[in-house]
Protein backbone atom coordinates (compact mmCIF):
# COMPACT_ATOMS: atom_id res chain seq x y z
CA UNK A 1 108.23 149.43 154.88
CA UNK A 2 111.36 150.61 152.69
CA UNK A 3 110.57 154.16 154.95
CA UNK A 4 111.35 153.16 158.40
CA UNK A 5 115.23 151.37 156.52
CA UNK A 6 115.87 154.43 155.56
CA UNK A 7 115.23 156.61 158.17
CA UNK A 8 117.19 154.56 160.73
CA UNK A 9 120.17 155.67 158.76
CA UNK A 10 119.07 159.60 157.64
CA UNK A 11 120.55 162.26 159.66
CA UNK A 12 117.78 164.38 161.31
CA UNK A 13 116.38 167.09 159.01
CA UNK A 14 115.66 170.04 161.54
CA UNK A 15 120.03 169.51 161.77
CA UNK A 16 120.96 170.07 158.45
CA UNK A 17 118.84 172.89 157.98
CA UNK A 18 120.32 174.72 160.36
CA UNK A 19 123.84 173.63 159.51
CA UNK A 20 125.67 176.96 157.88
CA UNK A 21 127.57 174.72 155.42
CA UNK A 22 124.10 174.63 154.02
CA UNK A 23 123.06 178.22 154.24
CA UNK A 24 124.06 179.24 150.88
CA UNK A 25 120.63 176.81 149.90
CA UNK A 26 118.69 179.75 151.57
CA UNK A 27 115.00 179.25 152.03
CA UNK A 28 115.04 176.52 149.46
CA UNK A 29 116.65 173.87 152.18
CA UNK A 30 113.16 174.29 154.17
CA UNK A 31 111.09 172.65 151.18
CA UNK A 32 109.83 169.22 152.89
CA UNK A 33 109.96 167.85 149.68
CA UNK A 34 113.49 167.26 149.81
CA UNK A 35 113.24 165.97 153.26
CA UNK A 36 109.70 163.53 152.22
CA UNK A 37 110.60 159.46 152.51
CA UNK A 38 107.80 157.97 149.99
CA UNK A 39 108.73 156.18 147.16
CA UNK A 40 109.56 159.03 144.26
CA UNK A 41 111.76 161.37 146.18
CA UNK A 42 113.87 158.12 147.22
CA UNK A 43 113.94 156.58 143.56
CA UNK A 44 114.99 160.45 142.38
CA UNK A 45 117.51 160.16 145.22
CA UNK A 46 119.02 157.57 143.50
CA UNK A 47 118.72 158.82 140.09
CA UNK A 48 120.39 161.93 141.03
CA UNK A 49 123.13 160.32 144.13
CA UNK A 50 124.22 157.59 141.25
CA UNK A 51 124.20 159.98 138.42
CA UNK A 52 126.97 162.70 139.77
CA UNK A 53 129.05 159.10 141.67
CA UNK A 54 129.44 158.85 138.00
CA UNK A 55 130.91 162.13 136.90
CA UNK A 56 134.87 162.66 138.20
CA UNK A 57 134.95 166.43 139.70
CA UNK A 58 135.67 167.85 142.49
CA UNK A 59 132.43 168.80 145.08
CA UNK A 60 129.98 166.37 143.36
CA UNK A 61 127.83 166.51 146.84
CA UNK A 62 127.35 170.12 145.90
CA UNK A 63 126.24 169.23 142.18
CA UNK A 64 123.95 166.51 143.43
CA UNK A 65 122.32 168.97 145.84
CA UNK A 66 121.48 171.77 143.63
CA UNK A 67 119.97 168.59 141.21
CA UNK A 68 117.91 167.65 143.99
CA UNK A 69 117.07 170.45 144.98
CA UNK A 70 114.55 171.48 141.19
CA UNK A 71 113.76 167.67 141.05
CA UNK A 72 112.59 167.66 144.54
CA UNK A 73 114.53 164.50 145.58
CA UNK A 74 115.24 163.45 149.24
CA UNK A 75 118.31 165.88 149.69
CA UNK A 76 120.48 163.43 152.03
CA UNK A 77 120.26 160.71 149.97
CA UNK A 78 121.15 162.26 146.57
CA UNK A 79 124.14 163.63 148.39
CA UNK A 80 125.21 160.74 150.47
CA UNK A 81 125.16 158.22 147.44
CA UNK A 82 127.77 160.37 145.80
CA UNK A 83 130.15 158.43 148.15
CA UNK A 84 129.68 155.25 146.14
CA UNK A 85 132.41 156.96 144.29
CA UNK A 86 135.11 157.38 146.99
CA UNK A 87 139.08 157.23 146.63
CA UNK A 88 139.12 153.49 147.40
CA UNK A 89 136.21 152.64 144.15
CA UNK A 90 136.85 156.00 142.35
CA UNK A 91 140.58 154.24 140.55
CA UNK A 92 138.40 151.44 138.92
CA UNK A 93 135.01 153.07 138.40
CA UNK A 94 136.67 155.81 136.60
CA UNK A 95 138.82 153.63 134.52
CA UNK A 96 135.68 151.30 133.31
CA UNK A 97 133.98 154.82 132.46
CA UNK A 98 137.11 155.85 130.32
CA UNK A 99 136.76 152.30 128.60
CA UNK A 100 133.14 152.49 127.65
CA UNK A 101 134.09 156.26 126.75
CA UNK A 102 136.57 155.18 124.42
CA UNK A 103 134.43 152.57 123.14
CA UNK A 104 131.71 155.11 122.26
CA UNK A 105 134.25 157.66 120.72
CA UNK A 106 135.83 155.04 118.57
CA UNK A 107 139.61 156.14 120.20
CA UNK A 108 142.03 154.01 121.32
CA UNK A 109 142.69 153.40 125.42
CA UNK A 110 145.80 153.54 127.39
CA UNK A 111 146.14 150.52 129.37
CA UNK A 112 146.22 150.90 133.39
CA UNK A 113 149.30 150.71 134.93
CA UNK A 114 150.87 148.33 136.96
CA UNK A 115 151.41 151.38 139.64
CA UNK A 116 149.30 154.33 139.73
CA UNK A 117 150.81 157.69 140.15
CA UNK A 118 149.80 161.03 140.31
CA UNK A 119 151.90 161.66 136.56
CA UNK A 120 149.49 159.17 134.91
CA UNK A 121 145.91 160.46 136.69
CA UNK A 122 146.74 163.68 135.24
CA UNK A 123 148.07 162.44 131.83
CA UNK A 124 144.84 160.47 131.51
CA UNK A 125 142.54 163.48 132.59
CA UNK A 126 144.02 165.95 130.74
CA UNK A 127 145.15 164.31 127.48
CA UNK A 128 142.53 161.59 127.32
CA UNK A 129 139.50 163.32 128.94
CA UNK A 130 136.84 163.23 126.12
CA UNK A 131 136.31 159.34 126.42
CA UNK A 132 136.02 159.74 130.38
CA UNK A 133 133.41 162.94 130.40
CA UNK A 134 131.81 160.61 127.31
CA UNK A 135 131.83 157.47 129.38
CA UNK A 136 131.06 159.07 132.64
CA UNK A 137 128.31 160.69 131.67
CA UNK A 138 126.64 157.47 129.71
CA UNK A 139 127.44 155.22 132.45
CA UNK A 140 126.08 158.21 134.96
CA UNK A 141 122.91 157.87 133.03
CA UNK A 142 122.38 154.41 132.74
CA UNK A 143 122.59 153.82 136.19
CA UNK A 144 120.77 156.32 137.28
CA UNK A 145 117.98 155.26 135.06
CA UNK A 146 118.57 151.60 136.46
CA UNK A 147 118.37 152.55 140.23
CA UNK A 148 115.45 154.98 139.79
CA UNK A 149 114.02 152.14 138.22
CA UNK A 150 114.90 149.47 140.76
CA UNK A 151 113.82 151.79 143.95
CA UNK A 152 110.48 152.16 142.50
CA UNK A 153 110.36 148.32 141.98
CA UNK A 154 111.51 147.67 145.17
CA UNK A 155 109.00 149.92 146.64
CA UNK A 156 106.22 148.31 144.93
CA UNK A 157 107.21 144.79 145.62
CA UNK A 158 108.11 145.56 149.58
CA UNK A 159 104.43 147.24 149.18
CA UNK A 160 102.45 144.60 148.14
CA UNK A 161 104.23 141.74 150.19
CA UNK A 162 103.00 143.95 152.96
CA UNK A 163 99.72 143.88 151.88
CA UNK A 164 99.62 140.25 150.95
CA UNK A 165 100.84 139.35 154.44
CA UNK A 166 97.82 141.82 156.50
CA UNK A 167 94.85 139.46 154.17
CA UNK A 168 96.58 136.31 155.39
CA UNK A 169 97.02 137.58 158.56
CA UNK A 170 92.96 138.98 158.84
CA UNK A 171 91.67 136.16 157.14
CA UNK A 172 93.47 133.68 159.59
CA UNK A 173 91.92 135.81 162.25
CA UNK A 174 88.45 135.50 160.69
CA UNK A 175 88.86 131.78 160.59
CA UNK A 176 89.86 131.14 163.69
C-alpha cells in the first residue's frame, strides 16, 4: 500500500513533536491529523508541499506548515516537498514561472543570461517581480491541483490492484 512507501521515508512523529524548532506550533503540532498516512492528508500534502515549492521566499517550510497545519495535511510531507524547489532547480523553475507570469500580464521578459549573478537575481526580483509573484502563484496552483489530483489517483489505483490481486489469489485457493 502507498502507506507503508511513505513511511519508510517519514521521520518519526513522537521526534518532531518534541523538537523546539517546532515549539512555536504549540499544542497544535500534537493533532494526529497532521501526522495520519491515508490517502487525503497525503494528496493535501502535496497540494500544499508543491504549492509554496512554487512561490520564491525565504522560509517556505514555515509557510507550508502553518497551511498544513488548518488543512490538516500530513505535516512532514507538506514541508519536505518544499525542497523540490532547492538552489540547484530553484534558477530554472523560477525563470519558467517569470515566463508564464509575463505571459499572463501581457509584459515583455528579459532574457536569461549567459552567466547568472547576484546583480541580475535582484534586478529581476525587484524590477520585474509582478510577472514572477503572477506566474508563481498560477503555476503554484496548477500543480498543486495536479498532484492532489494524481495522489488520490494513485491511491485509488494502488487500492484496487490490491484488491484485484487478494480475489485472484482466494479464488485460486478455492480452486485448488
Amino acid at each position: 500500500m502507498p502507506r507503508q512507501l511513505f513511511k519508510r521515508y517519514m521521520p518519526d512523529p513522537e521526534k518532531l513533536k518534541h523538537n523546539p524548532s517546532l515549539r512555536f506550533l504549540g499544542s497544535l503540532i500534537h493533532d494526529p491529523n497532521l501526522w495520519h498516512l491515508n490517502r487525503h492528508s497525503i494528496a493535501r500534502a502535496v497540494a500544499v508541499g508543491v504549492f509554496w515549492a512554487m512561490i520564491p521566499m525565504p522560509m517556505q517550510m514555515f509557510a507550508a506548515a502553518l497551511l498544513a497545519i488548518p488543512m490538516r495535511a500530513n505535516l512532514p510531507i507538506s514541508v519536505g516537498l518544499v525542497w523540490l524547489t532547492n538552489p540547484i532547480t530553484m534558477p530554472p523553475v523560477f525563470y519558467a514561472n517569470y515566463k508564464l507570469g509575463t505571459w499572463l500580464l501581457g509584459t515583455p521578459a528579459i532574457e536569461m543570461p549567459d552567466k547568472m549573478t547576484i546583480s541580475w537575481i535582484l534586478e529581476v526580483t525587484t524590477t520585474h517581480w509582478q510577472p514572477l509573484y503572477a506566474g508563481s502563484v498560477c503555476m503554484g496552483l496548477i500543480l498543486a491541483a495536479v498532484g492532489y489530483s494524481c495522489t488520490v489517483l494513485y491511491w485509488r489505483w494502488w487500492v484496487n490492484r490490491n484488491w484485484k490481486k487478494r480475489i485472484k489469489l482466494r479464488e485460486s485457493r478455492i480452486n485448488d
